[in-house]
C-alpha atoms as a PDB file:
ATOM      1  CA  UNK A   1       1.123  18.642  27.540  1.00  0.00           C
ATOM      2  CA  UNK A   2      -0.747  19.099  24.497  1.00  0.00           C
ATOM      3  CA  UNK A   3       1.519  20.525  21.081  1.00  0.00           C
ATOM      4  CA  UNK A   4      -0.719  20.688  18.766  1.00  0.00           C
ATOM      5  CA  UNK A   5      -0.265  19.038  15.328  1.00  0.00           C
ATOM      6  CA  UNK A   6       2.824  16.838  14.608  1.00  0.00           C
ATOM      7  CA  UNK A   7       1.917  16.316  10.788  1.00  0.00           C
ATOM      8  CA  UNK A   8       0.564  18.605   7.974  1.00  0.00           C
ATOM      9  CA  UNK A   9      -2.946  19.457   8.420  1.00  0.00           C
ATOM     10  CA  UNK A  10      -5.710  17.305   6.707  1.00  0.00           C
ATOM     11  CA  UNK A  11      -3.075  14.429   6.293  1.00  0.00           C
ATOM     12  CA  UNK A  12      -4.947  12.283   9.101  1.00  0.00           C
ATOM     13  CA  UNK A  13      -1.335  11.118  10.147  1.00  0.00           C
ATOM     14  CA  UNK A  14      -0.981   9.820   6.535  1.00  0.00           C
ATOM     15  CA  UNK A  15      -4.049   8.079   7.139  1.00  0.00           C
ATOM     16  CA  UNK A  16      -3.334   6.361   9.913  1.00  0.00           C
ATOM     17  CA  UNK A  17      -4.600   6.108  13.894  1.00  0.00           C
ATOM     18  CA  UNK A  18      -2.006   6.667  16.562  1.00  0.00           C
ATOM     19  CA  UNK A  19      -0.836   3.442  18.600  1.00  0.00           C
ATOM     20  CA  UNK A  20       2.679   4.141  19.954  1.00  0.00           C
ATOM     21  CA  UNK A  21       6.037   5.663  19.740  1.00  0.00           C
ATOM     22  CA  UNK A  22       8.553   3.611  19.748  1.00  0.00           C
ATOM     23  CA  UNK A  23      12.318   4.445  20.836  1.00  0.00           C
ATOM     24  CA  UNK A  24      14.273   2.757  17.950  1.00  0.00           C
ATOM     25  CA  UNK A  25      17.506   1.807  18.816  1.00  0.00           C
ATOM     26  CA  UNK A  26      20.724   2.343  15.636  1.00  0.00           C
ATOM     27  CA  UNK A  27      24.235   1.947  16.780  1.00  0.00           C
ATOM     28  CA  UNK A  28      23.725   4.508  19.468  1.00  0.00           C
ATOM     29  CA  UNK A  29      21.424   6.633  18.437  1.00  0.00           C
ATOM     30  CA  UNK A  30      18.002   6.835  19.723  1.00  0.00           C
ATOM     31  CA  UNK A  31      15.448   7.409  16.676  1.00  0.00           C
ATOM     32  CA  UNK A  32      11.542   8.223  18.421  1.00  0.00           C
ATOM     33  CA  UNK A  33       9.463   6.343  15.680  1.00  0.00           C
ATOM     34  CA  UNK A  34       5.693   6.912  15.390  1.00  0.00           C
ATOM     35  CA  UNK A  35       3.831   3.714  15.246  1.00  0.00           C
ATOM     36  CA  UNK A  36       0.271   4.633  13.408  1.00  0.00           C
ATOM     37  CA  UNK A  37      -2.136   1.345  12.766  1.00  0.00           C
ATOM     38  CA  UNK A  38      -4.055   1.486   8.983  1.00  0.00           C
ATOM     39  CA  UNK A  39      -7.257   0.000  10.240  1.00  0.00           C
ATOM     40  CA  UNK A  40      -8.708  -2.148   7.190  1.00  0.00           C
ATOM     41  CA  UNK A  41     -12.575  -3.615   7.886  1.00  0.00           C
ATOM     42  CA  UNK A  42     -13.726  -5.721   8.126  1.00  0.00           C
ATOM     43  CA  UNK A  43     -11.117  -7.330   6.517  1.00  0.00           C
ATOM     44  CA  UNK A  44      -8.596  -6.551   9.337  1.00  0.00           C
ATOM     45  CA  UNK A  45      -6.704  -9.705   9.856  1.00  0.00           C
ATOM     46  CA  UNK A  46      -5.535  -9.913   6.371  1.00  0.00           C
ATOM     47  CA  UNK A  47      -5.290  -6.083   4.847  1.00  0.00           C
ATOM     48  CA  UNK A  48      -4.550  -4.212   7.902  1.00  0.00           C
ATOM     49  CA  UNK A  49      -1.201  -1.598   7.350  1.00  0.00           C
ATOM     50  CA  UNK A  50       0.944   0.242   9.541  1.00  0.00           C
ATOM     51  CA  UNK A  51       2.601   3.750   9.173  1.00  0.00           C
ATOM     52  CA  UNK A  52       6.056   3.424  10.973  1.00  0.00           C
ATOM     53  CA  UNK A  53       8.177   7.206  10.383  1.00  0.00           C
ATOM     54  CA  UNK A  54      11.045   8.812  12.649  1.00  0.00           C
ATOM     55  CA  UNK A  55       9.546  12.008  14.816  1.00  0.00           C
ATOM     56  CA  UNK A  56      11.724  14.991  14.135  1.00  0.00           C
ATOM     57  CA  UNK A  57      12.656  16.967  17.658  1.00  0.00           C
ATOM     58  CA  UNK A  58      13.382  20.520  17.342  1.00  0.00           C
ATOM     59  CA  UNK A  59      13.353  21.582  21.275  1.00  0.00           C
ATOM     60  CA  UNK A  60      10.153  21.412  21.838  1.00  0.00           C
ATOM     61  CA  UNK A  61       8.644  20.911  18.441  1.00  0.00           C
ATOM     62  CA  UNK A  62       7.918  17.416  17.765  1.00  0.00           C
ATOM     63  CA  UNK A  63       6.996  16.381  14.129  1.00  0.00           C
ATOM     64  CA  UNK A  64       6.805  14.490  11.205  1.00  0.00           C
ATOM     65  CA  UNK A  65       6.422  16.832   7.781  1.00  0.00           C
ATOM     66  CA  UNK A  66       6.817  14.791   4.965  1.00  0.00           C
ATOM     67  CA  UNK A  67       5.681  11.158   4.361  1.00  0.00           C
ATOM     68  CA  UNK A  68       7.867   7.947   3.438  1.00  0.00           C
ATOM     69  CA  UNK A  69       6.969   5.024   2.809  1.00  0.00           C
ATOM     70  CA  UNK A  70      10.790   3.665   3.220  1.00  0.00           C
ATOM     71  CA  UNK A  71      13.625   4.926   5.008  1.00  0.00           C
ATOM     72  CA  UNK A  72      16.542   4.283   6.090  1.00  0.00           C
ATOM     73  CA  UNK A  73      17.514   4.121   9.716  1.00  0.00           C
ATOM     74  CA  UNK A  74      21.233   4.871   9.713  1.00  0.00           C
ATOM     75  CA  UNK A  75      20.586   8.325   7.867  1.00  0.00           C
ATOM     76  CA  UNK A  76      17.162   8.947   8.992  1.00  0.00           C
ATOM     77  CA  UNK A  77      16.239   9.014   5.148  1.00  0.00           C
ATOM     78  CA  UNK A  78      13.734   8.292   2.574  1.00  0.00           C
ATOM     79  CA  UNK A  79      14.813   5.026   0.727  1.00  0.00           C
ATOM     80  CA  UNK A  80      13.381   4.721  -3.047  1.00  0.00           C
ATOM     81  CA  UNK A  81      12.436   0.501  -2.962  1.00  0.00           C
ATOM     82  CA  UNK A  82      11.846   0.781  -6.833  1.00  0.00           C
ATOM     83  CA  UNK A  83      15.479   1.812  -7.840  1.00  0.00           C
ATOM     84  CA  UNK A  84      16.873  -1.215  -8.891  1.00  0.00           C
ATOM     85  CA  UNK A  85      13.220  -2.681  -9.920  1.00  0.00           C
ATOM     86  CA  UNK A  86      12.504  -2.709 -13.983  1.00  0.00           C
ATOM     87  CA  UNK A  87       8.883  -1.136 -14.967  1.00  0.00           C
ATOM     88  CA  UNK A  88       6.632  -3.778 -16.718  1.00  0.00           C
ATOM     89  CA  UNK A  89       4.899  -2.469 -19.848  1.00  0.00           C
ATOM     90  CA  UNK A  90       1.435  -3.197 -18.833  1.00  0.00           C
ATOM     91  CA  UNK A  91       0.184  -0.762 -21.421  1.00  0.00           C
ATOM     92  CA  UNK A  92       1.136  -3.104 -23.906  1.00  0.00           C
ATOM     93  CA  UNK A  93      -0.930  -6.832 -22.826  1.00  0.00           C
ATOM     94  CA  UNK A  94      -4.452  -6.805 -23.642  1.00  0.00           C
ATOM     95  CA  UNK A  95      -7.241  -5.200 -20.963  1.00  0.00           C
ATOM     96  CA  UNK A  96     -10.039  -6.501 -20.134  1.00  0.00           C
ATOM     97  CA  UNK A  97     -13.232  -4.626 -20.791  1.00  0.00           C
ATOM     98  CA  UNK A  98     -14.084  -4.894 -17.217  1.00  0.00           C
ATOM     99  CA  UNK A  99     -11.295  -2.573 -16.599  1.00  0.00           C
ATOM    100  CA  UNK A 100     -10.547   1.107 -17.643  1.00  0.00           C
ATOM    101  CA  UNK A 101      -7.761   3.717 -18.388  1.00  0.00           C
ATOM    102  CA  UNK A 102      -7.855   6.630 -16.608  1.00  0.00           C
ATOM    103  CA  UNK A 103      -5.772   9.704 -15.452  1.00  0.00           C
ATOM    104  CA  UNK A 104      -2.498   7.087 -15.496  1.00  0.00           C
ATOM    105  CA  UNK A 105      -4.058   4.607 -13.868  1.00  0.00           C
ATOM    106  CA  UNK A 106      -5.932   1.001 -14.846  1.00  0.00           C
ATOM    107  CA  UNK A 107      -9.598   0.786 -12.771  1.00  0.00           C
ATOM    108  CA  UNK A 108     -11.871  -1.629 -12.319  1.00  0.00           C
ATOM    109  CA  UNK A 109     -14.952  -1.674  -9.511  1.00  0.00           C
ATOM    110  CA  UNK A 110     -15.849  -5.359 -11.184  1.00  0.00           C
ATOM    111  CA  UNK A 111     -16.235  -8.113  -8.853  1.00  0.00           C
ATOM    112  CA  UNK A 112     -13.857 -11.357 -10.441  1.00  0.00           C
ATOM    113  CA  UNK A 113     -12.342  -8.400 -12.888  1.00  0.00           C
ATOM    114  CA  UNK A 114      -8.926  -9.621 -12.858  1.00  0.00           C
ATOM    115  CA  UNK A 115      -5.344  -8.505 -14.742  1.00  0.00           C
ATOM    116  CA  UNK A 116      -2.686 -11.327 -15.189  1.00  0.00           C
ATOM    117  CA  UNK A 117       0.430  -9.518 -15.953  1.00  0.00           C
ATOM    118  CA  UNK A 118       3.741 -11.821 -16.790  1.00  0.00           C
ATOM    119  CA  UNK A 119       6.842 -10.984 -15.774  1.00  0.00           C
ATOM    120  CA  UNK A 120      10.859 -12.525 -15.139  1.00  0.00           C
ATOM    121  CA  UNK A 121      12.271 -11.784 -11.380  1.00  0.00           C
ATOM    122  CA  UNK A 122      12.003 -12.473  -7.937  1.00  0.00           C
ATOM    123  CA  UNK A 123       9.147 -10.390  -6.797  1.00  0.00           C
ATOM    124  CA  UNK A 124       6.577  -8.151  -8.097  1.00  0.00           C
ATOM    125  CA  UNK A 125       5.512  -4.401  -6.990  1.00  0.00           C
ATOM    126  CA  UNK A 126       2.459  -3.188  -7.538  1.00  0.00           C
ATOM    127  CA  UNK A 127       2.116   0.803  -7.201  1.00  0.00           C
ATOM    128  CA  UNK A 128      -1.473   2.274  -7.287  1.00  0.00           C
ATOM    129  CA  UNK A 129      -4.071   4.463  -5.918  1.00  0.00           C
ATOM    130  CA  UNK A 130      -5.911   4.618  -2.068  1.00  0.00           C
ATOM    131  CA  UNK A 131      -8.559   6.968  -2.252  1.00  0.00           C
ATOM    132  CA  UNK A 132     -12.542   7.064  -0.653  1.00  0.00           C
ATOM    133  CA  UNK A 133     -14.158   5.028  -3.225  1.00  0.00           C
ATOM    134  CA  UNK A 134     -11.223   2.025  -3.198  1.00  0.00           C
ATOM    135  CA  UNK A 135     -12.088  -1.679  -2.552  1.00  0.00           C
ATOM    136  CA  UNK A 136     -10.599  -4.997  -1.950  1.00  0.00           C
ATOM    137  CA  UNK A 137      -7.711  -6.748  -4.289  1.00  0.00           C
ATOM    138  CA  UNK A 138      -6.722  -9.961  -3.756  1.00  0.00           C
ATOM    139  CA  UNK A 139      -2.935 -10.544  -4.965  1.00  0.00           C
ATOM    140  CA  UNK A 140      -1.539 -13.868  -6.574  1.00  0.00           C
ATOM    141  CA  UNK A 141       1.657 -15.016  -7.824  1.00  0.00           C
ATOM    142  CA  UNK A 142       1.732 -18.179 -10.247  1.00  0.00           C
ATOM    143  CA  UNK A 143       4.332 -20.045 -11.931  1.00  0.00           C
ATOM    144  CA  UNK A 144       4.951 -20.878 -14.433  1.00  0.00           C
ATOM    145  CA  UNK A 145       3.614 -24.343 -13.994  1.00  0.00           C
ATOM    146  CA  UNK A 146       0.259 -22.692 -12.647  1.00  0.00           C
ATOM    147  CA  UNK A 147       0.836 -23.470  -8.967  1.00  0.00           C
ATOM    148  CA  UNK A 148      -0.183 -20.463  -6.659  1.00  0.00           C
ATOM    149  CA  UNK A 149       3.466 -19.712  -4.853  1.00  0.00           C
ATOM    150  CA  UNK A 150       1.463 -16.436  -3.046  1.00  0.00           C
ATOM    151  CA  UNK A 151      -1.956 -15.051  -2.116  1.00  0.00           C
ATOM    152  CA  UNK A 152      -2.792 -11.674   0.000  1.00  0.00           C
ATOM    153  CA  UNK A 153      -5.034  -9.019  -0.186  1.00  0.00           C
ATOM    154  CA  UNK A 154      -4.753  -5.455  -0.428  1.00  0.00           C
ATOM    155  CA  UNK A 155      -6.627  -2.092   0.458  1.00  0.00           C
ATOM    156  CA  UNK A 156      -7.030   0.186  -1.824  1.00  0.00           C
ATOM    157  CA  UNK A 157      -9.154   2.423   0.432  1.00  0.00           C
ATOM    158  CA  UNK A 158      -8.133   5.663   2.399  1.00  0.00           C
ATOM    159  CA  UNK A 159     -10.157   8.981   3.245  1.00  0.00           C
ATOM    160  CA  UNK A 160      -7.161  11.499   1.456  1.00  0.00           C
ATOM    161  CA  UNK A 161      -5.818   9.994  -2.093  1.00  0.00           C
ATOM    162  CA  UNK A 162      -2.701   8.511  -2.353  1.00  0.00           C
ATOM    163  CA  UNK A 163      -0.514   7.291  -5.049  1.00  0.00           C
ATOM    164  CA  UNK A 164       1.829   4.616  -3.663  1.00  0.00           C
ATOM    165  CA  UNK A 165       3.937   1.314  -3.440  1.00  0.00           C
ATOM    166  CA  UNK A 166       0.328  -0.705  -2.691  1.00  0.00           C
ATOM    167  CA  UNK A 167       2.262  -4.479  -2.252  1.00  0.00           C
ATOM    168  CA  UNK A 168       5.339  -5.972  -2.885  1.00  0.00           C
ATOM    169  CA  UNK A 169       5.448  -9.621  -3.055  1.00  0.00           C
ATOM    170  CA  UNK A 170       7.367 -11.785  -0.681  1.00  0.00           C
ATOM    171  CA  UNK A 171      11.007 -13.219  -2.347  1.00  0.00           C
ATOM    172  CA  UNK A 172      10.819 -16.704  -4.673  1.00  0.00           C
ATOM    173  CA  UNK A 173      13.531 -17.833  -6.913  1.00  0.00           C
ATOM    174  CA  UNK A 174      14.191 -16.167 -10.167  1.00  0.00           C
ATOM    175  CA  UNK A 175      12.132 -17.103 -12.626  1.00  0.00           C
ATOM    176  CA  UNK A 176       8.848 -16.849 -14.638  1.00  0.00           C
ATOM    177  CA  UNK A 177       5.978 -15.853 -12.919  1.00  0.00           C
ATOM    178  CA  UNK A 178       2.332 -14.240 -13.402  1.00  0.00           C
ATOM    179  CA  UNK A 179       0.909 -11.724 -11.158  1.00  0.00           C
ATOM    180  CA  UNK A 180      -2.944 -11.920 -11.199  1.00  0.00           C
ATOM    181  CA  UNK A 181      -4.765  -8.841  -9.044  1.00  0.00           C
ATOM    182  CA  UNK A 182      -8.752  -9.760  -8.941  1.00  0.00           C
ATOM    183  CA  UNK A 183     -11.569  -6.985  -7.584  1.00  0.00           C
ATOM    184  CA  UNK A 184     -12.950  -8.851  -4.929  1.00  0.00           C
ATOM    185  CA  UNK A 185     -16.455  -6.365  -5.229  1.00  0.00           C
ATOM    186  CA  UNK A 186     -16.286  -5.805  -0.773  1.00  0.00           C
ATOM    187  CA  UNK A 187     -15.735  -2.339   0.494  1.00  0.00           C
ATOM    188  CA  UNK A 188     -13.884  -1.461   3.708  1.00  0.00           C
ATOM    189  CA  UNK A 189     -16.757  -0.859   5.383  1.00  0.00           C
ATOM    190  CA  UNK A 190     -17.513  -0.447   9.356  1.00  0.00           C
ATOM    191  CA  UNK A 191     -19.902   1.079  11.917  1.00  0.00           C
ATOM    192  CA  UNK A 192     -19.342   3.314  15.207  1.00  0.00           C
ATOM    193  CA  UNK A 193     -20.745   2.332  18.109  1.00  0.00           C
ATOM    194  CA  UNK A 194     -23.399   4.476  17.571  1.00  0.00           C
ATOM    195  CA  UNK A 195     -24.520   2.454  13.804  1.00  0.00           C
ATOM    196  CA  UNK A 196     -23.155   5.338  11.763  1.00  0.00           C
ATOM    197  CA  UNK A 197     -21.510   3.904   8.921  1.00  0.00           C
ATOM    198  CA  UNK A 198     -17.731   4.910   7.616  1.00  0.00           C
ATOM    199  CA  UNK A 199     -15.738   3.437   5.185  1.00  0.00           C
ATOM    200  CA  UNK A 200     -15.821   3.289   1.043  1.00  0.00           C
ATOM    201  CA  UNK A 201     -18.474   3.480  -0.627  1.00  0.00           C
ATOM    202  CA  UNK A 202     -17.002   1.767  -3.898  1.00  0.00           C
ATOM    203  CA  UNK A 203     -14.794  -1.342  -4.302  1.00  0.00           C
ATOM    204  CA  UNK A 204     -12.181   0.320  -6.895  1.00  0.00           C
ATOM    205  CA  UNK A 205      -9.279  -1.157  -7.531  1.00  0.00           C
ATOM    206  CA  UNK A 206      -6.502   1.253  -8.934  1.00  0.00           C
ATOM    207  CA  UNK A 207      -3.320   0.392 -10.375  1.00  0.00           C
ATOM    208  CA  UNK A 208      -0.520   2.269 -11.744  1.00  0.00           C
ATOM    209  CA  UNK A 209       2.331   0.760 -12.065  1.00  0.00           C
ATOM    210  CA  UNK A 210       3.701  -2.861 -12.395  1.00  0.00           C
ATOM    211  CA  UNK A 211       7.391  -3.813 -11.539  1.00  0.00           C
ATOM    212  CA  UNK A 212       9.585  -6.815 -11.434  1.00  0.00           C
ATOM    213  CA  UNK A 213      12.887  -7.224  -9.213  1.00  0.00           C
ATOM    214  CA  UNK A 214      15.552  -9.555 -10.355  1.00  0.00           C
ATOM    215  CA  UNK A 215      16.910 -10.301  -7.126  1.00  0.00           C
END
């Protein structure tokens, strides 16, 4: 029986494409979670997202109103991931001219433009901007011996704007580290069966924020 909509109008279910609601299981409650896929060509294999959130059931009313990006199962509530995480002063190292400062954020749209940011922990965050003209950053995490201890890429493309946690690095021992985040210049780009094109139509890479976690 069709409802109607289950999220705020013009979010695109926070940019996502339904898959599947899954019936999450917490001590013994029974949490409906919407499973939404963050489609990411043609890179898909490697930059492809998901949107996982608890449906809230009021009789009939099914919905989701507000977007997290973490939450916490046991209290079916937002979770801030960046609490305990210290803010590296990126303002302060030396930019690149192939990059720019804009409206709180550091952009570049520069294939090989690349910002090596040091920093003491665990793990890196990297919080940024999604919007229609977003491209293609590959991620990489160097000691401090040079060897590459991680490599990924990330999507900084979506149809509505969004300011948000973009990647955070997988766990390595404490320690020195640099975080290097290079424009790769390719757009999420693809084509309905019909050849009509969709997709970016830049290769922006926006960053806003750096952080470090210690453990």
């Amino acid at each position: 029986m069709k409802r109607g909509l289950f999220c705020p109008k013009g979010a695109l279910t926070y940019n996502s494409q339904t898959t599947y609601v899954f019936m999450l299981k917490d001590d013994e409650d029974v949490i409906p979670m919407f499973m939404g896929d963050r489609w990411s060509y043609p890179l898909q294999a490697s930059a492809a997202t998901y949107v996982w959130m608890p449906l809230q059931i009021e009789g009939e009313k099914v919905s989701i109103p507000e977007y997290w990006q973490c939450w916490d199962a046991s209290a079916v509530a937002p979770v801030d991931l960046l609490a305990k995480a210290k803010s590296v002063d990126i303002d302060s190292l030396p930019i690149s001219i192939l990059w720019h400062k804009h409206d709180g954020l550091i952009s570049s749209n520069t294939q090989g433009g690349s910002l090596v940011i040091p920093f003491v922990g665990t793990r890196a965050a990297i919080t940024g901007e999604s919007n229609s003209h977003g491209g293609y950053a590959r991620v990489s995490v160097l000691d401090k011996e040079g060897d590459k201890r991680y490599q990924g890429l990330v999507d900084f493309y979506s149809l509505n704007s969004e300011r948000a946690i973009r990647l955070i690095t997988p766990e390595l021992p404490y320690g020195e580290y640099q975080l290097q985040i290079e424009v790769t210049g390719i757009s999420p780009i693809w084509d309905d069966k019909n050849g009509h094109e969709f997709g970016s139509d830049n290769t922006y890479v926006n960053i806003e924020k750096i952080y470090s976690f210690a453990d």
